[in-house]
N, C-alpha and C. Protein backbone atom coordinates (compact mmCIF):
# COMPACT_ATOMS: atom_id res chain seq x y z
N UNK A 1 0.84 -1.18 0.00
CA UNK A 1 0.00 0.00 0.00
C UNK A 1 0.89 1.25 0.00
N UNK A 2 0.51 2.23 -0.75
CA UNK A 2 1.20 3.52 -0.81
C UNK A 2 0.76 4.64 0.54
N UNK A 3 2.32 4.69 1.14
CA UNK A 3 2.18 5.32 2.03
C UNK A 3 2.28 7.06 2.24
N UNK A 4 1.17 7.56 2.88
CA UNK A 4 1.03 8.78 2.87
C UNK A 4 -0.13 9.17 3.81
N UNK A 5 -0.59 10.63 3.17
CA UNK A 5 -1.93 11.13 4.60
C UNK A 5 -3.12 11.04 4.15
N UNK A 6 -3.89 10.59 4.06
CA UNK A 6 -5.10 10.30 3.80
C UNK A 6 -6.47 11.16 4.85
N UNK A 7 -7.13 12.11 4.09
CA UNK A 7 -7.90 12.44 4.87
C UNK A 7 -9.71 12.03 3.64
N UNK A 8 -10.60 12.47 4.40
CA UNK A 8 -12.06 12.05 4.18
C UNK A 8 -13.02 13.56 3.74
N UNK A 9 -12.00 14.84 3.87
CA UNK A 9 -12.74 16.06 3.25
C UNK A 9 -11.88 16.78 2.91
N UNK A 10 -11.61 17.78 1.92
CA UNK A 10 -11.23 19.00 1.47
C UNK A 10 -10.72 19.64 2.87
N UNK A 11 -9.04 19.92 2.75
CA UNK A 11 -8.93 20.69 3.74
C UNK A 11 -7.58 21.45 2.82
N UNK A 12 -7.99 23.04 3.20
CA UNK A 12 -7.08 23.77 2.31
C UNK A 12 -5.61 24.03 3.19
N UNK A 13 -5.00 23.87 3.08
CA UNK A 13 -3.31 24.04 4.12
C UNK A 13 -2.42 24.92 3.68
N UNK A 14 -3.35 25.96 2.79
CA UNK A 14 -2.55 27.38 2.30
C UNK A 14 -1.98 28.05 3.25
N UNK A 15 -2.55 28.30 4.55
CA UNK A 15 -2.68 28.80 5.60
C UNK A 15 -1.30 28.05 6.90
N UNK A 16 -1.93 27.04 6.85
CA UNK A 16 -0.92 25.52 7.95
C UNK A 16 0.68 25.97 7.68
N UNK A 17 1.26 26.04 8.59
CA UNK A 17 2.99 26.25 8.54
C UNK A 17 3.00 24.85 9.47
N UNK A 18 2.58 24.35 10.52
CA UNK A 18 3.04 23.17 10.87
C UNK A 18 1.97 22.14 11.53
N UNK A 19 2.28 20.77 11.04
CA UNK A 19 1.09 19.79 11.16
C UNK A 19 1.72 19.15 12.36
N UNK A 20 1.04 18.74 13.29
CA UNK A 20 1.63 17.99 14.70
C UNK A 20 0.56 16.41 14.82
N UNK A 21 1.48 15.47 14.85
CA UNK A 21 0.98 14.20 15.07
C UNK A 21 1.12 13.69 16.52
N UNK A 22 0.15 13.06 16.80
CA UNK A 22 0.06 12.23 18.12
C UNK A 22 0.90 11.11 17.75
N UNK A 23 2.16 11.08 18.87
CA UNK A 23 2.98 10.37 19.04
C UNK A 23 2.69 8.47 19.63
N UNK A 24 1.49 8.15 19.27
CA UNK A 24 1.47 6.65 19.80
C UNK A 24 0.63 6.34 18.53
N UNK A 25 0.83 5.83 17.78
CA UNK A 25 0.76 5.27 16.69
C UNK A 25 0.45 5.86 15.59
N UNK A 26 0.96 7.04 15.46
CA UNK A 26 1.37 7.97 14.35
C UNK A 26 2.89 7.82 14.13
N UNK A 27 3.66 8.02 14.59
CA UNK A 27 5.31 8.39 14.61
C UNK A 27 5.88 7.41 14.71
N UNK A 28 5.08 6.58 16.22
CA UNK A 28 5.44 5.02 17.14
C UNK A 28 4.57 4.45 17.13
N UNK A 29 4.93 3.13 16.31
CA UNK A 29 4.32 1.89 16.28
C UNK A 29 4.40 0.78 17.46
N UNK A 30 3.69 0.32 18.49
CA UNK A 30 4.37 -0.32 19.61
C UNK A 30 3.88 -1.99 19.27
N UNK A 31 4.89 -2.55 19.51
CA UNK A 31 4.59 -4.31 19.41
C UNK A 31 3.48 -4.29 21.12
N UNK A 32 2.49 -4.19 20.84
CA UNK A 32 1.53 -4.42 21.84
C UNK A 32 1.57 -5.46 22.82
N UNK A 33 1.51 -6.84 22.63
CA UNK A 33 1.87 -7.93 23.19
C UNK A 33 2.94 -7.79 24.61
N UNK A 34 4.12 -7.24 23.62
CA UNK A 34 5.03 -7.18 25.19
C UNK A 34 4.94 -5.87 25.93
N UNK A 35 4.56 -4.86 24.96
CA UNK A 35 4.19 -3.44 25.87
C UNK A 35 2.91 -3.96 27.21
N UNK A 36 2.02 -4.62 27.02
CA UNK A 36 0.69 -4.61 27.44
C UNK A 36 1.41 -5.85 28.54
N UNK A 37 2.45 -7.07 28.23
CA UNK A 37 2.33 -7.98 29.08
C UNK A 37 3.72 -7.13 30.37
N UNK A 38 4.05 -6.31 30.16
CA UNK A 38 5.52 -5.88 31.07
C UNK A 38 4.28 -4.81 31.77
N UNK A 39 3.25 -3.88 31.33
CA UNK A 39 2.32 -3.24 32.05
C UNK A 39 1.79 -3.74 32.99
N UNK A 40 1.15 -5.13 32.62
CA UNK A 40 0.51 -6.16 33.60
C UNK A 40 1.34 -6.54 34.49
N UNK A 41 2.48 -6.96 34.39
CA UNK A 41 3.29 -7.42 35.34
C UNK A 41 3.61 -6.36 36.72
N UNK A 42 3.93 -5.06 36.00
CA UNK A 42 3.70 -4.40 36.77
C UNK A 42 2.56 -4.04 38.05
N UNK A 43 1.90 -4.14 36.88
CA UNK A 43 0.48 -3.67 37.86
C UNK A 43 0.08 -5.07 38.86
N UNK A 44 0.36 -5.91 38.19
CA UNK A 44 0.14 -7.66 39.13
C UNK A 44 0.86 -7.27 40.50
N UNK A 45 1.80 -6.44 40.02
CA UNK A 45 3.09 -7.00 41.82
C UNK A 45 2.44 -5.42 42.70
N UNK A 46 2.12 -4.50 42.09
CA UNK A 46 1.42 -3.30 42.42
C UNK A 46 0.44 -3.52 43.21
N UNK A 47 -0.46 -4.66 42.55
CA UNK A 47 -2.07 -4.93 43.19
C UNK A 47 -1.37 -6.09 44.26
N UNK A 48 -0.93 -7.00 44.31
CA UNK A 48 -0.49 -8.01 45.03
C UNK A 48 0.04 -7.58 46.30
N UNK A 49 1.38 -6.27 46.10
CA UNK A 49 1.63 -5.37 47.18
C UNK A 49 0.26 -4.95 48.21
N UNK A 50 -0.42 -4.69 47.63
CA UNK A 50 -1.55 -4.01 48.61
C UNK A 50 -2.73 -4.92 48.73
N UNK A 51 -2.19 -6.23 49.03
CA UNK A 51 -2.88 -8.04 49.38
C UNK A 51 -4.55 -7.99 48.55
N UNK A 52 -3.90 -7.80 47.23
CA UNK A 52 -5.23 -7.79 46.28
C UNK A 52 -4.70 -9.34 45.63
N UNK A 53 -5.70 -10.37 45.64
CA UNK A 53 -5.22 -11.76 45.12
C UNK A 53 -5.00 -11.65 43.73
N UNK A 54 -3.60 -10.99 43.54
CA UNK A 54 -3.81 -10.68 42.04
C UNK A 54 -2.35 -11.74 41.31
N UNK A 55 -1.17 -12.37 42.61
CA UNK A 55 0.06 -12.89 42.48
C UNK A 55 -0.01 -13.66 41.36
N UNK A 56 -0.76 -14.67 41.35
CA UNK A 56 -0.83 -15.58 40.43
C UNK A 56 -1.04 -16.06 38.90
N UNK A 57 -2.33 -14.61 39.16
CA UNK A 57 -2.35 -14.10 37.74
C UNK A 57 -1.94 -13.88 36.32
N UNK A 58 -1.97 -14.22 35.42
CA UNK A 58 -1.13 -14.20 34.27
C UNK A 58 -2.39 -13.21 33.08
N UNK A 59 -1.27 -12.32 32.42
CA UNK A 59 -1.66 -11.77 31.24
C UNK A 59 -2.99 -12.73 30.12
N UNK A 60 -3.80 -12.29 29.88
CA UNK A 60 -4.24 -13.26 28.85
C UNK A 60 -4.74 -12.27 27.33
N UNK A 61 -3.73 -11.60 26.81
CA UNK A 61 -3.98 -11.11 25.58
C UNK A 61 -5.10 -10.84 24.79
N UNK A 62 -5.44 -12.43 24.58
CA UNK A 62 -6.71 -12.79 23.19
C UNK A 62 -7.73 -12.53 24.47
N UNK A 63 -7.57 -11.95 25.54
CA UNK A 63 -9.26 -11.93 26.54
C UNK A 63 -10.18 -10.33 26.06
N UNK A 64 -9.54 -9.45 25.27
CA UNK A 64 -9.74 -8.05 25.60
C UNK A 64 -9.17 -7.68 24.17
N UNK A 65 -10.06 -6.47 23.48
CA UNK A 65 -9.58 -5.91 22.13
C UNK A 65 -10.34 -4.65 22.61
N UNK A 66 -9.62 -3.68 22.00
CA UNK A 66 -9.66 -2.22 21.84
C UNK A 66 -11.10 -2.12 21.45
N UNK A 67 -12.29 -0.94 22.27
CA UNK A 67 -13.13 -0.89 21.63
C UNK A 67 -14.32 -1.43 22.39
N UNK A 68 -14.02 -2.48 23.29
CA UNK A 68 -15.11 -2.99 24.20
C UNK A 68 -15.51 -2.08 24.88
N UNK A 69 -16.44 -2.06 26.18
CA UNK A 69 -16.89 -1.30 27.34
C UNK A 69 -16.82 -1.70 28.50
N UNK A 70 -16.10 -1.47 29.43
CA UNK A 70 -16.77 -2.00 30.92
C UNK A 70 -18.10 -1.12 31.53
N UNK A 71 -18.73 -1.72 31.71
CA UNK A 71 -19.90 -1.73 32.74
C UNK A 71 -19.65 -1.78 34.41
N UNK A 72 -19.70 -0.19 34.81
CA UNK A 72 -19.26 -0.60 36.34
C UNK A 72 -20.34 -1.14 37.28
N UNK A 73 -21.10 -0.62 37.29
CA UNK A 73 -22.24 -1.24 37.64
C UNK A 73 -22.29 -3.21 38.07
N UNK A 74 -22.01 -3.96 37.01
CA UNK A 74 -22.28 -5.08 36.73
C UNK A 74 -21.16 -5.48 36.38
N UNK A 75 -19.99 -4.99 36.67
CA UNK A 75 -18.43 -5.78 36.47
C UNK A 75 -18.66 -6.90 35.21
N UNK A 76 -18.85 -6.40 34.48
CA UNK A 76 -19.31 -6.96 32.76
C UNK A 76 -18.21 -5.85 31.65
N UNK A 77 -17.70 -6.96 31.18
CA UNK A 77 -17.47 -5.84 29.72
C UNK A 77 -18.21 -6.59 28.33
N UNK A 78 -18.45 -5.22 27.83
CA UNK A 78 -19.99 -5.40 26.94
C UNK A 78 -19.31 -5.17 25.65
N UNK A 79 -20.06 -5.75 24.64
CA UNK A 79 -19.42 -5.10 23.19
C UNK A 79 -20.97 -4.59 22.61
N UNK A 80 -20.73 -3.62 22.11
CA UNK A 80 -21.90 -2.20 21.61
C UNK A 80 -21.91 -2.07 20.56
N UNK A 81 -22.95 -2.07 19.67
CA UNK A 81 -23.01 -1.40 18.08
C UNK A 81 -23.14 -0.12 18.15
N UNK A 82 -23.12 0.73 17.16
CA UNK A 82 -22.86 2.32 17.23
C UNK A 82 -23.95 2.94 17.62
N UNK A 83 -25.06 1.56 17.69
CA UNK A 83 -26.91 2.72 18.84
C UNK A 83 -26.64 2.29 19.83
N UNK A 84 -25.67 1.78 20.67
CA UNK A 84 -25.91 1.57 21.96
C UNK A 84 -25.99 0.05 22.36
N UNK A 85 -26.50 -0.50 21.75
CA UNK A 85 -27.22 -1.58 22.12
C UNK A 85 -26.13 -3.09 22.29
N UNK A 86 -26.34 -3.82 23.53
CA UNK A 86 -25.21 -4.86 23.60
C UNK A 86 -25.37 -6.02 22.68
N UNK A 87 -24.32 -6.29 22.05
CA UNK A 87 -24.37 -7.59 21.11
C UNK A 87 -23.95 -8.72 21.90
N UNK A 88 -22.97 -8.61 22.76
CA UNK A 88 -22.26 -9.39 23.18
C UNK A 88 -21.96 -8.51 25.16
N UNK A 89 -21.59 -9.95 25.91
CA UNK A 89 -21.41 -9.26 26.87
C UNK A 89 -20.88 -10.28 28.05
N UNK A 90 -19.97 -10.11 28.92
CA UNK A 90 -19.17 -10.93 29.60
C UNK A 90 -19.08 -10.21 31.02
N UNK A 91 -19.31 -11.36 31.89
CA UNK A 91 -19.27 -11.03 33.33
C UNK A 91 -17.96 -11.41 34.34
N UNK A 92 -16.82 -10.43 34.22
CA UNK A 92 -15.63 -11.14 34.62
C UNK A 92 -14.92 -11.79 33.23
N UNK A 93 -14.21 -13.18 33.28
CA UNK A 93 -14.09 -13.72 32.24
C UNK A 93 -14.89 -14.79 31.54
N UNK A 94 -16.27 -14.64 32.27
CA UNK A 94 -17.14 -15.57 31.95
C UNK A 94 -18.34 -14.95 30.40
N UNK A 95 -18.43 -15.40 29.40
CA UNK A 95 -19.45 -14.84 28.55
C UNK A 95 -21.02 -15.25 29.31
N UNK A 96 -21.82 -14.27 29.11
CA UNK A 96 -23.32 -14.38 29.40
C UNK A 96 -23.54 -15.17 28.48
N UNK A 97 -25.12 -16.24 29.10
CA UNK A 97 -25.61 -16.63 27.78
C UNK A 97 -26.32 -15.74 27.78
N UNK A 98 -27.45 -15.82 26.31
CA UNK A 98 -28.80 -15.34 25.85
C UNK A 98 -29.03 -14.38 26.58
N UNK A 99 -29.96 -15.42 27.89
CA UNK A 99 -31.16 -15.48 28.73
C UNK A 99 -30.38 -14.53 29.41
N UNK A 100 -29.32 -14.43 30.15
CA UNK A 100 -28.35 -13.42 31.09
C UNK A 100 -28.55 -12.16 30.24
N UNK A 101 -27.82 -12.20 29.26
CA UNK A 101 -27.58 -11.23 28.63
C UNK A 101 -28.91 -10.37 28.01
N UNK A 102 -29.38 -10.83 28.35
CA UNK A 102 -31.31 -10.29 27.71
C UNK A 102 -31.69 -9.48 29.07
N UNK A 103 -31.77 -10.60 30.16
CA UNK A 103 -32.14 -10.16 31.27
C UNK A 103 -31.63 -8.21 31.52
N UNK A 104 -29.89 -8.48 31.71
CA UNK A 104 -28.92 -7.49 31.84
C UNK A 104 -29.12 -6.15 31.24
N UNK A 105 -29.19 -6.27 29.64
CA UNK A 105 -29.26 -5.45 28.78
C UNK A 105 -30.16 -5.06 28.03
N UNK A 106 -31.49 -6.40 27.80
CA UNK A 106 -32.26 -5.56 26.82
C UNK A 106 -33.09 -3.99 27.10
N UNK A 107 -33.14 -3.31 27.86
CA UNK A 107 -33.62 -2.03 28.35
C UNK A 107 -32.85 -0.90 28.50
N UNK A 108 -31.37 -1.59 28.14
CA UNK A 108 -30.44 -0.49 28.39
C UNK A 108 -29.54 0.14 27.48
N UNK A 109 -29.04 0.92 27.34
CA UNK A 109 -28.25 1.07 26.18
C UNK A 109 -27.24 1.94 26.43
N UNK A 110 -25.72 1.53 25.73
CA UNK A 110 -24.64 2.11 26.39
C UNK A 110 -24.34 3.36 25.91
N UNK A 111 -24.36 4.44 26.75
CA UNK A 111 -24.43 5.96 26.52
C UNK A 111 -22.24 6.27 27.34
N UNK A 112 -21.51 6.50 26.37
CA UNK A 112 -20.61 7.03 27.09
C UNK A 112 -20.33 8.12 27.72
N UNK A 113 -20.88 8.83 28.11
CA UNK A 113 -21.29 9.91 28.81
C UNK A 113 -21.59 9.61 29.87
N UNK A 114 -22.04 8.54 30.23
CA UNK A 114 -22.65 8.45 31.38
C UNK A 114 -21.36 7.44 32.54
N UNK A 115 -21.10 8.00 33.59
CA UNK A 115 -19.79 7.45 34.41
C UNK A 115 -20.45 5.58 34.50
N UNK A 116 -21.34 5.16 34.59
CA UNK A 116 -21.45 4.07 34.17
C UNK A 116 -20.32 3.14 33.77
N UNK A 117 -19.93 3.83 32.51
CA UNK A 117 -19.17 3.17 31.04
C UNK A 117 -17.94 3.27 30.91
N UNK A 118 -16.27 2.85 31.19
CA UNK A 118 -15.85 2.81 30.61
C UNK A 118 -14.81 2.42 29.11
N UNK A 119 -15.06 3.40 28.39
CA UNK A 119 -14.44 2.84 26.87
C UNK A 119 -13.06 2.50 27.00
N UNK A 120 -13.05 1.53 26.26
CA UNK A 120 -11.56 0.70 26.61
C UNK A 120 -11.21 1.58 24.97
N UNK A 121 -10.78 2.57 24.57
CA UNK A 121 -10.57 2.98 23.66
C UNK A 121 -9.09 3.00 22.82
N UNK A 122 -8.45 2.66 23.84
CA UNK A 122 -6.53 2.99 23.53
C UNK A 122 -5.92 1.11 23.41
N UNK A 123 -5.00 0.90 22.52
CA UNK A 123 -4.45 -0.52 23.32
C UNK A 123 -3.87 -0.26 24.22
N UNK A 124 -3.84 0.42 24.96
CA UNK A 124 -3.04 0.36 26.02
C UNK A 124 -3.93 0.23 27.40
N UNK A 125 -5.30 -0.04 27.13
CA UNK A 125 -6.28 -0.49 27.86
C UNK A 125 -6.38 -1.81 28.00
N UNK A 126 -5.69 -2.75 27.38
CA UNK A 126 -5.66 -4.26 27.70
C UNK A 126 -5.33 -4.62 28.64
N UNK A 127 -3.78 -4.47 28.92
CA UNK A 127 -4.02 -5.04 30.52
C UNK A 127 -4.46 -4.89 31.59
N UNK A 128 -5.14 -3.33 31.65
CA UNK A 128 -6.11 -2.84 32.68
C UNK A 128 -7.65 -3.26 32.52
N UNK A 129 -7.89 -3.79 31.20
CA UNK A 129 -9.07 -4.52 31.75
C UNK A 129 -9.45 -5.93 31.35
N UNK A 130 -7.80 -6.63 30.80
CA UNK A 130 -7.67 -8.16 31.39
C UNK A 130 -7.51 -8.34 33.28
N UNK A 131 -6.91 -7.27 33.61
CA UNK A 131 -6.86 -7.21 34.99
C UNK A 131 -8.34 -7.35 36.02
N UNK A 132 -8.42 -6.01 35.38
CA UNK A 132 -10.19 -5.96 36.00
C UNK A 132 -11.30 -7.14 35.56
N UNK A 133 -11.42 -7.90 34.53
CA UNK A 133 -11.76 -9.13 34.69
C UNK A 133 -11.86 -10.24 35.31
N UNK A 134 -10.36 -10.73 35.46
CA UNK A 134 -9.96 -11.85 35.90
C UNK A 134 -10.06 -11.21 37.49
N UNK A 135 -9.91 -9.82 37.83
CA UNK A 135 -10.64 -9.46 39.74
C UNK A 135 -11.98 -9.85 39.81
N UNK A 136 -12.78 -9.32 38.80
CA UNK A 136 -13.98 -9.17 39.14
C UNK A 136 -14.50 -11.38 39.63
N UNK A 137 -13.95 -11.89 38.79
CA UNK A 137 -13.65 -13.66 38.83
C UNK A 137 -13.70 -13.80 40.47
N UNK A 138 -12.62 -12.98 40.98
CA UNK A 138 -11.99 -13.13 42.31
C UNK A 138 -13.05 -12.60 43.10
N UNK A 139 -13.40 -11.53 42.88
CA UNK A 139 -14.45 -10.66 43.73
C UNK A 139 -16.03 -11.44 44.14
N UNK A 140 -16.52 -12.27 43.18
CA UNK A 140 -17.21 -12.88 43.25
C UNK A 140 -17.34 -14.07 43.56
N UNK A 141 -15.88 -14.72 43.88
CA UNK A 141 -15.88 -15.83 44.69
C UNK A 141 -15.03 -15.60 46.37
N UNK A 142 -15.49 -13.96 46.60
CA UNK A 142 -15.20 -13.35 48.28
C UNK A 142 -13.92 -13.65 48.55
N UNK A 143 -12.56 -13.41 47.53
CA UNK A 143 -11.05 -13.10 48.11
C UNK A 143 -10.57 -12.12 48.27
N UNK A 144 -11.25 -11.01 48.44
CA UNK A 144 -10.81 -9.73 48.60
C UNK A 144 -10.83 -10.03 49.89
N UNK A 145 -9.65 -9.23 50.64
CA UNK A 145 -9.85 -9.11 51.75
C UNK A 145 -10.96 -8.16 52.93
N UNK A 146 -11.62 -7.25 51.60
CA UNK A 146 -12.03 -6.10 51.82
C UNK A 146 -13.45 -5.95 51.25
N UNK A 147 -14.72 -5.98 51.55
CA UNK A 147 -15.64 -5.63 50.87
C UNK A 147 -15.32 -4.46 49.59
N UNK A 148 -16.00 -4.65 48.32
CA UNK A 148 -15.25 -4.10 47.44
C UNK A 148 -16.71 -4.09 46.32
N UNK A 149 -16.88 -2.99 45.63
CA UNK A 149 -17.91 -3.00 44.89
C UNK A 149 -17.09 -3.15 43.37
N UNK A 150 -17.95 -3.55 42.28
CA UNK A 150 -17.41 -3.55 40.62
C UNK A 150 -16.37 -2.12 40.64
N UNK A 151 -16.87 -1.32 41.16
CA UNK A 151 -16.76 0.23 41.05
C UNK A 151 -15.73 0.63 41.66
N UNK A 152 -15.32 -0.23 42.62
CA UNK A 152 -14.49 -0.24 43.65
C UNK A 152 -13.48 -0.52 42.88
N UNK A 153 -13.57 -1.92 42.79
CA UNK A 153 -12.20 -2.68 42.20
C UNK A 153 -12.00 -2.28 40.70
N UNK A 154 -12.47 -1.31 39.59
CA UNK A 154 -12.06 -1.07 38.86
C UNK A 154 -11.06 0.59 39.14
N UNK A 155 -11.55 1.07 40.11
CA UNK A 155 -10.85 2.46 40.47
C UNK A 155 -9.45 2.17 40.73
N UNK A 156 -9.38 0.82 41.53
CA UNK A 156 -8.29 0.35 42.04
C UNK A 156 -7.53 -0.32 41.39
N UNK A 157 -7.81 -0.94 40.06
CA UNK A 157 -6.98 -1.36 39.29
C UNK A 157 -6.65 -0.05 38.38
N UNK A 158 -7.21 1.03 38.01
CA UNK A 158 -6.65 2.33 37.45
C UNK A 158 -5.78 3.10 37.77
N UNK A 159 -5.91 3.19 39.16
CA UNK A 159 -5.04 4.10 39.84
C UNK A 159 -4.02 3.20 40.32
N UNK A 160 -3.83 2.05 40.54
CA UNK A 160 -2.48 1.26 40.65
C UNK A 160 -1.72 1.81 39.17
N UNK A 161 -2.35 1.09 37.96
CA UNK A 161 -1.87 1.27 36.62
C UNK A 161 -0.95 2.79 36.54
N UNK A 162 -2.12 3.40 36.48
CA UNK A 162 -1.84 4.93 36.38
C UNK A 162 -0.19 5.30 37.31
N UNK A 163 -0.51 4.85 38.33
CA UNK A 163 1.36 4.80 39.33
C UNK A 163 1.80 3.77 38.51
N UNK A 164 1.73 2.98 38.33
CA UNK A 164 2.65 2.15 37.11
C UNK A 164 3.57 3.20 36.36
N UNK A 165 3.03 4.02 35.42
CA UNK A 165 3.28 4.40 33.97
C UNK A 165 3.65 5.59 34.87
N UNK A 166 3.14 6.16 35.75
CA UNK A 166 3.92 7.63 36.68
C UNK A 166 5.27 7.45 37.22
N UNK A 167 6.09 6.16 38.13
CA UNK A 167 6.76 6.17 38.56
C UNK A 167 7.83 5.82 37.39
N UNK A 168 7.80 5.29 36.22
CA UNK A 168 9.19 5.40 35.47
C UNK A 168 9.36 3.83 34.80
N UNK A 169 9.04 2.83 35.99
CA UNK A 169 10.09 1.90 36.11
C UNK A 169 9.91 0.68 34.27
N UNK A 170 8.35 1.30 34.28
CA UNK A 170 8.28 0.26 32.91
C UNK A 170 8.53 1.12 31.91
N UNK A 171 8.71 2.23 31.44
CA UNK A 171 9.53 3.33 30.52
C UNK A 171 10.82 3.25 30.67
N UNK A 172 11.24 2.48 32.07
CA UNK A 172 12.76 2.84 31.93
C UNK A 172 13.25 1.16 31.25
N UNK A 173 12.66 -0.03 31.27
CA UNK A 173 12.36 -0.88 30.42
C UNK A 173 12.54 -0.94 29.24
N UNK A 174 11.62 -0.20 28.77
CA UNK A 174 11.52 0.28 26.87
C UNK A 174 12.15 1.17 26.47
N UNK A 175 12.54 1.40 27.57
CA UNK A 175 13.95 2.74 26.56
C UNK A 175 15.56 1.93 26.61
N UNK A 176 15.21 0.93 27.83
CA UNK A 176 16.41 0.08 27.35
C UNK A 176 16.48 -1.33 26.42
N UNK A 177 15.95 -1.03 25.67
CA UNK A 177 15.38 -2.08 25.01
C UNK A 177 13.93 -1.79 24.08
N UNK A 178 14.33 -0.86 23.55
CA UNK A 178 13.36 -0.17 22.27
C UNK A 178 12.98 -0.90 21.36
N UNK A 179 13.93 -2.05 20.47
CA UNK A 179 13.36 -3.20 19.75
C UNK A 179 12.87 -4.19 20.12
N UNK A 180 12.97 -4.32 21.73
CA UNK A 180 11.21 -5.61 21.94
C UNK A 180 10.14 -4.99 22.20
N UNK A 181 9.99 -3.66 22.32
CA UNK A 181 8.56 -2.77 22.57
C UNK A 181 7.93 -2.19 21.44
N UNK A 182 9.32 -1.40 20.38
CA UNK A 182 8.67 -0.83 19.41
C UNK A 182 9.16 -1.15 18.14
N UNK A 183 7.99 -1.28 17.03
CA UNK A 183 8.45 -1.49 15.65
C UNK A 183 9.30 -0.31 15.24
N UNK A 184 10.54 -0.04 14.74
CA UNK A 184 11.17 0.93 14.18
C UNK A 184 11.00 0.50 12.77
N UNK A 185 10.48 1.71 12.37
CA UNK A 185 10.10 2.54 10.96
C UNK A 185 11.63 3.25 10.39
N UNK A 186 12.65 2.64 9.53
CA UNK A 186 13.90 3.09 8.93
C UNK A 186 13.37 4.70 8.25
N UNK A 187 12.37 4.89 8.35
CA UNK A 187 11.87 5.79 7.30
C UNK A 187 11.04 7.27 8.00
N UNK A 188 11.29 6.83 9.39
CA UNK A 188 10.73 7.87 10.05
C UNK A 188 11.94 9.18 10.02
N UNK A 189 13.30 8.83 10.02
CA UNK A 189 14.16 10.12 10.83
C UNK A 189 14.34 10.63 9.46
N UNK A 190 14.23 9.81 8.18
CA UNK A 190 14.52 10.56 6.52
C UNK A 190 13.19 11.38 6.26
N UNK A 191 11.99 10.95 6.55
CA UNK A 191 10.69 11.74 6.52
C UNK A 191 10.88 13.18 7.31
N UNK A 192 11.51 12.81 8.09
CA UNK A 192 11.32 14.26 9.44
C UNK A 192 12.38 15.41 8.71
N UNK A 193 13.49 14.52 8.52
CA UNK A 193 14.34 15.87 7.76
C UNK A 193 14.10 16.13 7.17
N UNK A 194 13.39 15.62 5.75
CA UNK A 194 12.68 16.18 4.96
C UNK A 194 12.22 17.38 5.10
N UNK A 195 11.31 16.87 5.96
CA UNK A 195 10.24 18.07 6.20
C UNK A 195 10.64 19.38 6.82
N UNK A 196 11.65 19.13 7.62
CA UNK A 196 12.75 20.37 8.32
C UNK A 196 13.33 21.06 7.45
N UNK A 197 13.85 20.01 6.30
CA UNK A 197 14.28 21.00 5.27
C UNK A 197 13.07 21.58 4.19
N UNK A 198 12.18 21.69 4.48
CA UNK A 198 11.12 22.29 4.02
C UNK A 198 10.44 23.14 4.81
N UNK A 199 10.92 23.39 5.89
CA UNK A 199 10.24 24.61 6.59
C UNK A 199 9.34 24.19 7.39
N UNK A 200 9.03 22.56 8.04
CA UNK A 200 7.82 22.16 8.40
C UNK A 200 7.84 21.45 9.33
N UNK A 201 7.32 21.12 10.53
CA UNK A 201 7.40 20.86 11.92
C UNK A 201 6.97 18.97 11.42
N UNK A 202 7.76 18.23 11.85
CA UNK A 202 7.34 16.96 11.63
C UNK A 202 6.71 16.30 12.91
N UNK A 203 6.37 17.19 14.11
CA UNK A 203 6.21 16.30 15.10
C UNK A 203 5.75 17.56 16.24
C-alpha cells in the first residue's frame, strides 16, 4: 500500500505552517503484546503489594480488544453497536448466555457519557481490563480481603496502573530495550528531515 496522509474532506493548508501528530501510533508503532504484558506485570506486583489476590495471575492477551466497554455497575465488559445496544457481553471472564444477557441489557443502552461506562478505547487499555476481569472472577468468589464494589475494584486497578506508567520503572524498560517494545520505521528520521528541510514541523 502507498504510504502517505489520507484524509475524508477538502482541507485547504494554504494557511498551515506546521502539522503535529500524536505520538502513539502515528510516529510510534508499539509491538503491543510485550508493551501490554511488562504493564501487567507491573500492575500484578502493584495490586499483590496491597494483598489484592492478584500474584498468580497471568496476562491473557486474546481476553480483551480495543473498543469494548466496561460496565461498572455489573463488572461486565460489553461489546456495543454504534446505537448503543449490547451484542455481546461478559461477566468477569465468563461470557453471558442469551437469557443473562437479555435479562442485563435488553432495556439499556450504552451511553458514554454516562460514568457508568468505561471505553476501553486505547491498546493500552488491555491489561487494565484483562486485569479488571480476571478481579472481578476473584471478587465474586469473596477473596478480597475487603468488601469491594465492581466500582471499587475497577478504580483500584486504574489508579495502581496509572502509578505504574507515573513512577518510570516500565519506561525505563523500553527505553532500554526499544526493539522488543517498538516497531522501528527506517523511514521515520529521513521523513522528518525532509520536512525540516522544508520549513515544516514533523512532530
Amino acid at each position: 500500500m502507498k504510504r502517505g496522509i489520507f484524509c475524508n474532506r477538502t482541507l485547504n493548508l494554504r494557511t498551515i505552517h506546521a502539522i503535529g501528530y500524536d505520538l502513539d501510533y502515528t510516529l510510534v508503532h508499539y509491538r503491543v503484546g510485550e508493551w501490554e504484558r511488562r504493564a501487567y506485570a507491573h500492575l500484578r506486583a502493584k495490586l499483590a503489594g496491597q494483598s489484592w489476590p492478584a500474584a498468580d495471575l497471568e496476562f491473557q492477551p486474546e481476553l480483551m480488544i480495543r473498543g469494548l466497554v466496561i460496565d461498572l455497575d455489573r463488572g461486565n465488559v460489553v461489546k456495543a453497536d454504534r446505537f448503543g445496544y449490547v451484542k455481546r457481553a461478559c461477566h468477569g471472564t465468563r461470557f453471558l448466555d442469551y437469557d443473562e444477557q437479555r435479562r442485563a441489557y435488553s432495556q439499556t443502552l450504552v451511553d458514554l457519557a454516562e460514568p457508568r461506562w468505561v471505553f476501553l478505547n486505547t491498546l493500552f487499555s488491555l491489561s487494565e481490563a484483562c486485569m479488571y476481569a480476571q478481579l472481578v472472577d476473584r471478587l465474586d468468589a469473596r477473596r478480597f480481603p475487603a468488601a469491594l464494589t465492581y466500582r471499587d475494584l475497577y478504580d483500584g486497578v486504574k489508579a495502581s496502573l496509572d502509578e505504574t506508567h507515573m513512577e518510570g520503572q516500565l519506561k525505563a524498560e523500553i527505553v532500554a530495550d526499544p526493539e522488543r517494545f517498538i516497531d522501528l520505521d527506517p523511514e521515520t528520521p529521513s521523513r522528518c528531515s525532509t520536512r525540516r528541510r522544508r520549513g515544516a514541523s514533523c512532530c
